[in-house]
PDB file of N, CA and C in Angstrom:
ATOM      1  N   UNK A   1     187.963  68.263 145.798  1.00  0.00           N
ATOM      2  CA  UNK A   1     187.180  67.752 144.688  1.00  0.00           C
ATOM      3  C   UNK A   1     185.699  68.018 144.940  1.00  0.00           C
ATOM      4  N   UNK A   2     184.865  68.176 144.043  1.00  0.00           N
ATOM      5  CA  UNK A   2     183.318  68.269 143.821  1.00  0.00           C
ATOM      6  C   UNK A   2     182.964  67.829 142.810  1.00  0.00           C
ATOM      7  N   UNK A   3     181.983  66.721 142.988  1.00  0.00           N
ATOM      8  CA  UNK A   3     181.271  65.844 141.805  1.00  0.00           C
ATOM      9  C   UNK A   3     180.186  66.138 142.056  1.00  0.00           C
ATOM     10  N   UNK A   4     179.810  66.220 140.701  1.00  0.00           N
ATOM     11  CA  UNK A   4     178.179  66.562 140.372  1.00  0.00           C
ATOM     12  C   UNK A   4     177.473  65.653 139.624  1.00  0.00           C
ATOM     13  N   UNK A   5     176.436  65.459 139.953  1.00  0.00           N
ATOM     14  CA  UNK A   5     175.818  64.551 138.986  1.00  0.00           C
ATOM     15  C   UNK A   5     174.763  64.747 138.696  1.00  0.00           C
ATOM     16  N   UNK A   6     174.829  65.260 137.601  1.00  0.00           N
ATOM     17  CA  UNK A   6     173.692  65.298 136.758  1.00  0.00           C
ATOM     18  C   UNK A   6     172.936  64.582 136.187  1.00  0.00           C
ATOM     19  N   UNK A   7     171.450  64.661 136.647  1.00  0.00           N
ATOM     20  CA  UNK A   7     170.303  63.632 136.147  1.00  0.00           C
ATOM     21  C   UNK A   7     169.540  64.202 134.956  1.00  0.00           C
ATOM     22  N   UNK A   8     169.743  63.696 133.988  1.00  0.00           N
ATOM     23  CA  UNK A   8     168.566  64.270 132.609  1.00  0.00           C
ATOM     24  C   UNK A   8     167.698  62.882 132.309  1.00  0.00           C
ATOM     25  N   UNK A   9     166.941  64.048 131.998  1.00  0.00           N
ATOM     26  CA  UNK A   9     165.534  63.017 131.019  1.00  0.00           C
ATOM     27  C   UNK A   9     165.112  63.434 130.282  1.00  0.00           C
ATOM     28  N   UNK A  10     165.345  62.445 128.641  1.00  0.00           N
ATOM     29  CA  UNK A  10     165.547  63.407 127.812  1.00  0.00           C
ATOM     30  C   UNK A  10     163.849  62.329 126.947  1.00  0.00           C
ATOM     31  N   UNK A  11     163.628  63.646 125.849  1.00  0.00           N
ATOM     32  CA  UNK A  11     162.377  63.056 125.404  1.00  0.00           C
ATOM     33  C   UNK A  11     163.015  61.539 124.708  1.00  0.00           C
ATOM     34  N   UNK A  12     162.023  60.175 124.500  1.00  0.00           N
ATOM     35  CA  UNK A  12     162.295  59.515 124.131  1.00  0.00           C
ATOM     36  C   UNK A  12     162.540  59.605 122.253  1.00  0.00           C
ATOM     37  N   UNK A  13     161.950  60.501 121.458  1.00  0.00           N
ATOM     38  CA  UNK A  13     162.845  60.796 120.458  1.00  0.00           C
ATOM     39  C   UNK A  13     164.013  61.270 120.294  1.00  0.00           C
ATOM     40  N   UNK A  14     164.706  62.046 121.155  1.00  0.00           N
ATOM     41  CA  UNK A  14     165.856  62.791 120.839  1.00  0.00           C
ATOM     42  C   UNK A  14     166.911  61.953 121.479  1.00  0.00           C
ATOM     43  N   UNK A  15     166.634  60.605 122.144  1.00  0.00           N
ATOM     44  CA  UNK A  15     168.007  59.677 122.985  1.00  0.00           C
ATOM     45  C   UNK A  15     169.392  60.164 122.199  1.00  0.00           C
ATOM     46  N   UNK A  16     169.360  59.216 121.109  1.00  0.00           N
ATOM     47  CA  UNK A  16     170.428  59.605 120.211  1.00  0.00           C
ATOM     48  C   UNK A  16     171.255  60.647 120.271  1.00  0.00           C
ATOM     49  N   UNK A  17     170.088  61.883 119.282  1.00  0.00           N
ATOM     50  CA  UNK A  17     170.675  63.159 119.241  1.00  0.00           C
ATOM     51  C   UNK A  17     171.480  63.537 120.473  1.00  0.00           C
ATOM     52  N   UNK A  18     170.831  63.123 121.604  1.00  0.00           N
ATOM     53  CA  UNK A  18     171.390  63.812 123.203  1.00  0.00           C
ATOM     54  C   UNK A  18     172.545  62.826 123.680  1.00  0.00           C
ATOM     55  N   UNK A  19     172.620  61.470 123.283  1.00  0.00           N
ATOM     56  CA  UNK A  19     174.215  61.029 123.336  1.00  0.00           C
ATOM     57  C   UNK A  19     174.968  61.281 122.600  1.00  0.00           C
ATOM     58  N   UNK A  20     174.647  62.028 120.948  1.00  0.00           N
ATOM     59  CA  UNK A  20     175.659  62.253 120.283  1.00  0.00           C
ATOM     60  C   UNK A  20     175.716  64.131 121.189  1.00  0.00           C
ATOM     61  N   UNK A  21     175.494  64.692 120.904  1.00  0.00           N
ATOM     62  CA  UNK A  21     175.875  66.026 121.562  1.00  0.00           C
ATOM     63  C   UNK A  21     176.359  65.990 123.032  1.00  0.00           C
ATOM     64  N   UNK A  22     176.117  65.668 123.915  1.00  0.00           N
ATOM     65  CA  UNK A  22     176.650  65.109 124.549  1.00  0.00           C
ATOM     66  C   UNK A  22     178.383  64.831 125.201  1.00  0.00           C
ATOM     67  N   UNK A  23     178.195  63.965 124.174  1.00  0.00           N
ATOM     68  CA  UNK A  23     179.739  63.353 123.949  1.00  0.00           C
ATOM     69  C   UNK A  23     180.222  64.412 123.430  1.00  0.00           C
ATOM     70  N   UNK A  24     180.200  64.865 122.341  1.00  0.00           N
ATOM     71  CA  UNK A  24     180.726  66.099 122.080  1.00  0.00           C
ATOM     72  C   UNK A  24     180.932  67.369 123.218  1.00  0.00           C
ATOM     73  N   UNK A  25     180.571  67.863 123.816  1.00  0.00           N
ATOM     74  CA  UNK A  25     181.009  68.302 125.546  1.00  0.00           C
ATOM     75  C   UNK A  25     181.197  67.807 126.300  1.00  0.00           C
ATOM     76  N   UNK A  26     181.098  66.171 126.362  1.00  0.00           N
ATOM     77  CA  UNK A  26     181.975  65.579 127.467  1.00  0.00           C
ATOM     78  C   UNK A  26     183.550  65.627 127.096  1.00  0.00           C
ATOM     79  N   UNK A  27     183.869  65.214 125.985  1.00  0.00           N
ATOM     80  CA  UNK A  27     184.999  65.026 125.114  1.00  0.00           C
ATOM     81  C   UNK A  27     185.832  66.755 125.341  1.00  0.00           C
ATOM     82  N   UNK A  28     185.335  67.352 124.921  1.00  0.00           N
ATOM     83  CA  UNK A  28     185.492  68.357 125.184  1.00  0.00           C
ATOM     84  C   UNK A  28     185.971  68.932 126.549  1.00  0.00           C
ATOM     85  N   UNK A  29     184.704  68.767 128.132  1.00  0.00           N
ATOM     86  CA  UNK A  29     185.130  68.550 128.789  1.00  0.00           C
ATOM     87  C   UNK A  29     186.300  68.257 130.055  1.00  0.00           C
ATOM     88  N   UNK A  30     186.498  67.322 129.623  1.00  0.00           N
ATOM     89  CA  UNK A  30     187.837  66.434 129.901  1.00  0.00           C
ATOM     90  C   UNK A  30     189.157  67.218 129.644  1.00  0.00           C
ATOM     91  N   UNK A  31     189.244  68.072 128.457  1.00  0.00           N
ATOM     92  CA  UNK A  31     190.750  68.827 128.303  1.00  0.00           C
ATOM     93  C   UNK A  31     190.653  70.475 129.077  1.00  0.00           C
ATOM     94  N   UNK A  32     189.440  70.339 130.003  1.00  0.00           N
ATOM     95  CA  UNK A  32     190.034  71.632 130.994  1.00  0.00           C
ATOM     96  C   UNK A  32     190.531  70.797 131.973  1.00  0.00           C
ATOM     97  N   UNK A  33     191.392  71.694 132.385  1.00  0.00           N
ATOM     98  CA  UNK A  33     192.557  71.731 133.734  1.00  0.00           C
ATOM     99  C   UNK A  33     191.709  71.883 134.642  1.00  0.00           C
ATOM    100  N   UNK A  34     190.620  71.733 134.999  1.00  0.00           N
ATOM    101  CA  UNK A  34     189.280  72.026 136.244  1.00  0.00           C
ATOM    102  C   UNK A  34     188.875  70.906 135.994  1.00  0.00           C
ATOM    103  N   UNK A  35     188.890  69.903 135.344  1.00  0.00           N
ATOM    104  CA  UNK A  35     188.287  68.384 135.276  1.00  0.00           C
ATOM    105  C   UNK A  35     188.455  67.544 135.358  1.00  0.00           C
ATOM    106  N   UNK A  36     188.547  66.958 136.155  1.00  0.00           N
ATOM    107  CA  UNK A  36     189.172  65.222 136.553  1.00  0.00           C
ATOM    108  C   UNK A  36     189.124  64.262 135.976  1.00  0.00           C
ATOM    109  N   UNK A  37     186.834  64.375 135.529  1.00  0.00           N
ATOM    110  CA  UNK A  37     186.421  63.166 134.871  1.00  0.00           C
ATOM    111  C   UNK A  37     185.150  63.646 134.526  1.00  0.00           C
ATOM    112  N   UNK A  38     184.629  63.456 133.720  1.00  0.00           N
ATOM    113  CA  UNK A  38     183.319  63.712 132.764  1.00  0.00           C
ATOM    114  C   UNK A  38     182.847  62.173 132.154  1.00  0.00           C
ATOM    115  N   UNK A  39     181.961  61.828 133.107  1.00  0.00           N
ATOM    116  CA  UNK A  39     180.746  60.509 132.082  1.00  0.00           C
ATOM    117  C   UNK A  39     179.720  60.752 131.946  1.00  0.00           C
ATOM    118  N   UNK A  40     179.738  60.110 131.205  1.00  0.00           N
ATOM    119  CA  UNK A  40     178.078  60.236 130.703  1.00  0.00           C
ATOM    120  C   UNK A  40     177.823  58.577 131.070  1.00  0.00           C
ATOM    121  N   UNK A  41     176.833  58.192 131.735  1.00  0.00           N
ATOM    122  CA  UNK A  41     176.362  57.287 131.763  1.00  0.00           C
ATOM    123  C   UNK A  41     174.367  57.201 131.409  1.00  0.00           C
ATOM    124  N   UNK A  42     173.810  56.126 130.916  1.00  0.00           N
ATOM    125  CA  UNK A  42     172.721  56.107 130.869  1.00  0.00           C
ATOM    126  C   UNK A  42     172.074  54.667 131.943  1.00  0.00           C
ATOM    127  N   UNK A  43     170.658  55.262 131.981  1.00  0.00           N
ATOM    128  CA  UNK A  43     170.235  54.165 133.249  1.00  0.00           C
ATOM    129  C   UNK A  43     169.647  52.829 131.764  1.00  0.00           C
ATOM    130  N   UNK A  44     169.646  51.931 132.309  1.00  0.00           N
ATOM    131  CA  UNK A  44     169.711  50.827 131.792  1.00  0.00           C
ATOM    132  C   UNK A  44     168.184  50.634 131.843  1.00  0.00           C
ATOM    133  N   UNK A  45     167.345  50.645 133.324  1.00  0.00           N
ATOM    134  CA  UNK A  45     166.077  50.381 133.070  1.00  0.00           C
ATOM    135  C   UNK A  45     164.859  51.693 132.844  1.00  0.00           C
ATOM    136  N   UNK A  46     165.636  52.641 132.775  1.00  0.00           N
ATOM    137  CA  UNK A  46     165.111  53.473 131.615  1.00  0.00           C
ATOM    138  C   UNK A  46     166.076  54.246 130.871  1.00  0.00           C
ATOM    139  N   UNK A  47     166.008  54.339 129.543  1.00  0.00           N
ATOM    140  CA  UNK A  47     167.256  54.741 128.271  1.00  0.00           C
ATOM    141  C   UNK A  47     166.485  56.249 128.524  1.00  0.00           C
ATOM    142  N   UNK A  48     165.680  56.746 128.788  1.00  0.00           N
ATOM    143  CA  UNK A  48     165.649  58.416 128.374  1.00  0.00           C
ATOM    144  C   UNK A  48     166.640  59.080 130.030  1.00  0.00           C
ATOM    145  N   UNK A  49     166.949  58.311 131.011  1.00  0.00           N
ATOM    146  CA  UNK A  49     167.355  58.811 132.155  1.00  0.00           C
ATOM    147  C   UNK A  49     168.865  58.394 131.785  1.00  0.00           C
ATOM    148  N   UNK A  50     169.615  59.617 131.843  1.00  0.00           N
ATOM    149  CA  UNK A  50     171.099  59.647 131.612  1.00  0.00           C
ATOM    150  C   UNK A  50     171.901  60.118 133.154  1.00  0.00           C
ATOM    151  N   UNK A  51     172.875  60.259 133.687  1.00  0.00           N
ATOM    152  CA  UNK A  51     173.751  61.145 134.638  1.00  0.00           C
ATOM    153  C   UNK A  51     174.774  61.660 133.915  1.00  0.00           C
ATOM    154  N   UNK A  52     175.122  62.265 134.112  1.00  0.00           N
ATOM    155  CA  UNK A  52     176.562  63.132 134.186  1.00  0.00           C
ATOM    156  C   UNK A  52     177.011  63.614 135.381  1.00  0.00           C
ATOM    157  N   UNK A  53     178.410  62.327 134.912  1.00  0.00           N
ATOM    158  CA  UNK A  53     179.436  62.188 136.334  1.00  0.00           C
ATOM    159  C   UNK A  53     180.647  63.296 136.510  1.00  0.00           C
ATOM    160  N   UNK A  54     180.343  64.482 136.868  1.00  0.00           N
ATOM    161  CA  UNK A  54     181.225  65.762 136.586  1.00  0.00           C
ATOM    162  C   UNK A  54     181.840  65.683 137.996  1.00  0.00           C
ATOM    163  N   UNK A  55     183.501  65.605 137.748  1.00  0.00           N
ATOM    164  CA  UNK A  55     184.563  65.028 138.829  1.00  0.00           C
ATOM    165  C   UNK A  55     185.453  67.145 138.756  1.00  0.00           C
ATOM    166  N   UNK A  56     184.903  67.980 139.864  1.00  0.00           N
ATOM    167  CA  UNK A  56     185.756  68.942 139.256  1.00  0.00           C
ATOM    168  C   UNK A  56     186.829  68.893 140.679  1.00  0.00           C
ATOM    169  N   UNK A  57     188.131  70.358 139.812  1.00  0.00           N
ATOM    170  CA  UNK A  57     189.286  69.972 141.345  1.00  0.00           C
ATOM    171  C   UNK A  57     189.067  71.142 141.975  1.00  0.00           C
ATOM    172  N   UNK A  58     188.143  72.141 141.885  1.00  0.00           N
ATOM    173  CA  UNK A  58     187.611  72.958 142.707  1.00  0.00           C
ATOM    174  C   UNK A  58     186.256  73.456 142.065  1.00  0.00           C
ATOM    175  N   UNK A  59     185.704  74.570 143.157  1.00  0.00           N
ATOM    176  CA  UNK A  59     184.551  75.122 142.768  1.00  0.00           C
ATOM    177  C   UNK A  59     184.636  75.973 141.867  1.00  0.00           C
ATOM    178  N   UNK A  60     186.245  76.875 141.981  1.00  0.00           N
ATOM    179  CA  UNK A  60     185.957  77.707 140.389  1.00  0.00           C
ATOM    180  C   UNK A  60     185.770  76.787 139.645  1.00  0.00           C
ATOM    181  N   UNK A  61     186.415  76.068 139.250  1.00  0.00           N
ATOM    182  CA  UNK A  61     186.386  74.819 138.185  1.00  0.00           C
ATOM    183  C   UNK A  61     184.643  74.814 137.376  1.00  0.00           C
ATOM    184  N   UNK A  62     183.782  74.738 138.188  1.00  0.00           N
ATOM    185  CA  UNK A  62     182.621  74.240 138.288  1.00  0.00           C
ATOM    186  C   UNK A  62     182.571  76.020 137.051  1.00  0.00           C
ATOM    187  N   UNK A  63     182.852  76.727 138.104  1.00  0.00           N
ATOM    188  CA  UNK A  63     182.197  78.372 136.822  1.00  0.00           C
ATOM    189  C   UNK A  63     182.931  78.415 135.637  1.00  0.00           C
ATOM    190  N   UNK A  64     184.117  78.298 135.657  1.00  0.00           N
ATOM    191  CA  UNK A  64     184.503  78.297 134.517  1.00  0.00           C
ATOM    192  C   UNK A  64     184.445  76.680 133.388  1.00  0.00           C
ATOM    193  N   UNK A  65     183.812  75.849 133.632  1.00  0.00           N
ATOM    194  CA  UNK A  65     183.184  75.310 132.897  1.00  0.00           C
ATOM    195  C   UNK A  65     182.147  75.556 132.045  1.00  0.00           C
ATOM    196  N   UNK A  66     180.821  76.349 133.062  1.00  0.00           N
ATOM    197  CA  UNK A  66     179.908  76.738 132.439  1.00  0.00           C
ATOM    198  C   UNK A  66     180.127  78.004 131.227  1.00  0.00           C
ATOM    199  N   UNK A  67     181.458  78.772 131.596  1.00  0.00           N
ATOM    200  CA  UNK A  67     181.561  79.310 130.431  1.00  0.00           C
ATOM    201  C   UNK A  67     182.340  79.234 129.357  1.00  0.00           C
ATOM    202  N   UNK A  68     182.681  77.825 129.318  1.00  0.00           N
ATOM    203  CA  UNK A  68     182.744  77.571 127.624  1.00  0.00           C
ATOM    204  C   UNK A  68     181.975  77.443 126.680  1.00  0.00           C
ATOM    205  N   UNK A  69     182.466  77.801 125.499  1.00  0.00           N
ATOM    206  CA  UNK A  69     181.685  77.528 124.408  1.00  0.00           C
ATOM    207  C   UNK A  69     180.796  76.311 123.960  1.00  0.00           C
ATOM    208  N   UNK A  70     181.671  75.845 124.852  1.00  0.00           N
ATOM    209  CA  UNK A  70     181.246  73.954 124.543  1.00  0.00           C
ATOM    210  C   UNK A  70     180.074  73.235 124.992  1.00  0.00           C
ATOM    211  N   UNK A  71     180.212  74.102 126.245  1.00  0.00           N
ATOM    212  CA  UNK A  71     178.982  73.692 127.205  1.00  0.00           C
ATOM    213  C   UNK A  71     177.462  74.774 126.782  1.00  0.00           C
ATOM    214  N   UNK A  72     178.017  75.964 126.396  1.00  0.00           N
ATOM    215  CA  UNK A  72     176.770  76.864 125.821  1.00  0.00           C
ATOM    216  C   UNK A  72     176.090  75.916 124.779  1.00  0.00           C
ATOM    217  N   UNK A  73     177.160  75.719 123.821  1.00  0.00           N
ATOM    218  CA  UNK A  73     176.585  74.778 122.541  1.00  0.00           C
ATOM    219  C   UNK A  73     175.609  73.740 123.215  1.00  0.00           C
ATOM    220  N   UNK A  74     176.253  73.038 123.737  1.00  0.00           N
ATOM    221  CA  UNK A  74     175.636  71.643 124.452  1.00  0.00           C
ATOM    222  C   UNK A  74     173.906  71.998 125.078  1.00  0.00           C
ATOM    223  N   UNK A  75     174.368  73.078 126.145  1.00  0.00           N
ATOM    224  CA  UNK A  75     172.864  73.318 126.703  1.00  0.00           C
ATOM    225  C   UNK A  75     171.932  73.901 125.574  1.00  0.00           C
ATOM    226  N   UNK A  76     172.371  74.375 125.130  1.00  0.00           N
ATOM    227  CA  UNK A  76     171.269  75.589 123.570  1.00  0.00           C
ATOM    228  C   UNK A  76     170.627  74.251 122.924  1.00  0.00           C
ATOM    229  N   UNK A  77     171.416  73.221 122.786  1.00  0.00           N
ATOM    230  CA  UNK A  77     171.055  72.113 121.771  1.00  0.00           C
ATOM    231  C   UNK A  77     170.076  71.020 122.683  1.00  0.00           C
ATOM    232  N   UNK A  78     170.564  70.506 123.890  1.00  0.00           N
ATOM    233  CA  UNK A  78     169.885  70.111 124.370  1.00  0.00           C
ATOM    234  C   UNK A  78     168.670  70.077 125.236  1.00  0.00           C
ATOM    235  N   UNK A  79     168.427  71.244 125.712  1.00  0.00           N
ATOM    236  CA  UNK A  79     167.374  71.488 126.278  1.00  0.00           C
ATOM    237  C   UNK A  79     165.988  71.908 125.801  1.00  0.00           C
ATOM    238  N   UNK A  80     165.784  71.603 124.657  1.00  0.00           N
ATOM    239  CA  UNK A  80     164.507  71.126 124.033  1.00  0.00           C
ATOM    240  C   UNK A  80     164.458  69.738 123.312  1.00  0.00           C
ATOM    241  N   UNK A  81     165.469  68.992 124.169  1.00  0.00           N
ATOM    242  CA  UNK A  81     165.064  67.778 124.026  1.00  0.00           C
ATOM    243  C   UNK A  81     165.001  66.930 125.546  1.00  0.00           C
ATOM    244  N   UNK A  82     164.895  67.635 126.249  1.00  0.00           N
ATOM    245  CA  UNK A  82     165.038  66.998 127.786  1.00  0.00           C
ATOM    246  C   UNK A  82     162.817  67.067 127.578  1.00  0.00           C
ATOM    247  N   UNK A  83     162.836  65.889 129.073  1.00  0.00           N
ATOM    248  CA  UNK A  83     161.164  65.527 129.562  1.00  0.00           C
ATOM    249  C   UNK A  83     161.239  67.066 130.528  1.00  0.00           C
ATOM    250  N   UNK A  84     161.833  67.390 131.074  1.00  0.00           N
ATOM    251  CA  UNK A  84     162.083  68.283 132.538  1.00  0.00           C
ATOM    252  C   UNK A  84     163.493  68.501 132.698  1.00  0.00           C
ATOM    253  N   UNK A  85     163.516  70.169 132.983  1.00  0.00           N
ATOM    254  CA  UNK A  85     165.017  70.130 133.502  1.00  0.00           C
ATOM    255  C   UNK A  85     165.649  69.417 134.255  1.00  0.00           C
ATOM    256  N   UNK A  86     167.313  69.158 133.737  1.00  0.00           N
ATOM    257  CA  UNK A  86     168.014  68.590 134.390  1.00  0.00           C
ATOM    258  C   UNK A  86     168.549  68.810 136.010  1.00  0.00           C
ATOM    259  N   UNK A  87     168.250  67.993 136.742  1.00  0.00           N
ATOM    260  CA  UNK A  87     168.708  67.982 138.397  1.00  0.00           C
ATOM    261  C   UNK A  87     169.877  67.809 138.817  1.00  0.00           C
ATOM    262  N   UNK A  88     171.025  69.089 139.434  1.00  0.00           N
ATOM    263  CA  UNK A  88     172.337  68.459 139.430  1.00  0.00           C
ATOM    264  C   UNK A  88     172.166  67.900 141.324  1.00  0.00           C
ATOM    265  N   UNK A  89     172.741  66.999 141.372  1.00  0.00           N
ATOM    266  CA  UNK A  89     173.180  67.137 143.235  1.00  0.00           C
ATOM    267  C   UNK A  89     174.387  66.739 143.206  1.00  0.00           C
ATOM    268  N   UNK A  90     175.538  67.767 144.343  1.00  0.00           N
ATOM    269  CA  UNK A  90     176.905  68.250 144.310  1.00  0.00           C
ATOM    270  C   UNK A  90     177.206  67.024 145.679  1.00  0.00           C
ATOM    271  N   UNK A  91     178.257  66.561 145.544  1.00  0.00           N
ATOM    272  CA  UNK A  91     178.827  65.450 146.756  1.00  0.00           C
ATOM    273  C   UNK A  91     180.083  66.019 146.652  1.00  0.00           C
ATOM    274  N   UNK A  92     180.855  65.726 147.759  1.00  0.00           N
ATOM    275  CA  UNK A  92     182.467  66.059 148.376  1.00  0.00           C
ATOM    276  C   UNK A  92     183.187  64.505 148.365  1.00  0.00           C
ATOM    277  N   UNK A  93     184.123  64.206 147.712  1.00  0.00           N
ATOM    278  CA  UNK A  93     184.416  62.893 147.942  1.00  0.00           C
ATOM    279  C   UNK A  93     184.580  62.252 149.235  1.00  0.00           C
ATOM    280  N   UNK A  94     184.731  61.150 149.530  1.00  0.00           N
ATOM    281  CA  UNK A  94     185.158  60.695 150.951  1.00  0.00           C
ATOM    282  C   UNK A  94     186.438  59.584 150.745  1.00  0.00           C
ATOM    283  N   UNK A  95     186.511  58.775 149.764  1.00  0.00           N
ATOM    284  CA  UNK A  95     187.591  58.166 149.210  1.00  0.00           C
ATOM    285  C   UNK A  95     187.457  57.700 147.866  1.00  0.00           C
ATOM    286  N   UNK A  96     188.495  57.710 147.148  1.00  0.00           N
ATOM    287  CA  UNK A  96     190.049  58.071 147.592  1.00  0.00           C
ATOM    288  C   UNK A  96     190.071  59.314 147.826  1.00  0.00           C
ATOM    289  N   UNK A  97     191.266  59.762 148.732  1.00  0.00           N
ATOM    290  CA  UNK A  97     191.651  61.339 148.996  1.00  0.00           C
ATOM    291  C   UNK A  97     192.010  62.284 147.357  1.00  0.00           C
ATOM    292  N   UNK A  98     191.333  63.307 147.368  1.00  0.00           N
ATOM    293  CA  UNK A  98     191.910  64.804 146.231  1.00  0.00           C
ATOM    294  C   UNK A  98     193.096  64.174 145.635  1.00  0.00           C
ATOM    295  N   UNK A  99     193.990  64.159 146.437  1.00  0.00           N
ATOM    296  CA  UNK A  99     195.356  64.243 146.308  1.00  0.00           C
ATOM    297  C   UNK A  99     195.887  62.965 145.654  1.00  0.00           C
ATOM    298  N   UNK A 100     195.008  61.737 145.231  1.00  0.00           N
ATOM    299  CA  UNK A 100     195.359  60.468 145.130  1.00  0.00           C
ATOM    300  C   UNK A 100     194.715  60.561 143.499  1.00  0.00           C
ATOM    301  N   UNK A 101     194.392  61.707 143.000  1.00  0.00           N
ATOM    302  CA  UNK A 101     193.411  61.349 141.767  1.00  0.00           C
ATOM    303  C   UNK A 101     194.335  62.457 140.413  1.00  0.00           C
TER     304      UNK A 101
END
């Protein structure tokens, strides 16, 4: 397994727009066979700072994500509404084991 989590900060006009699109590629997401788990979570004590909790079951996983349609859409749309590009940092689980999920 490899989880990524992605940190965005998105301008404080576009919150919305960027949870509704969003969801729409998380949703999306979720029905490749390379994906465990896709959230979207937002930080509470600031609403423009979101993560994305990307759970993949290998590293191809990770490339052939980026080339769906879904995710092209997603980045084209969102990234003129981010403060600064988004920061991913990649972790290896430690528990539960791969094999338990």
């Amino acid at each position: 397994m490899l989880i990524v989590h992605v940190h965005v900060y998105v301008l404080p006009e576009y919150v919305e727009a960027f949870k509704a699109a969003t969801i729409v590629n998380a949703s999306n997401s979720v029905r490749e066979e390379g994906i465990a788990r896709f959230d979207v979570i937002q930080d509470e004590a600031d609403p423009t700072h979101f993560v994305l909790n990307e759970v993949y079951r290998s590293v191809e996983a990770t490339v052939a994500h980026k080339e769906t349609a879904h995710y092209a859409a997603w980045r084209d749309t969102v990234t003129p509404m981010m403060a600064k590009p988004r920061t991913p940092v990649r972790f290896t689980e430690v528990y539960p084991p791969a094999e338990e999920w």
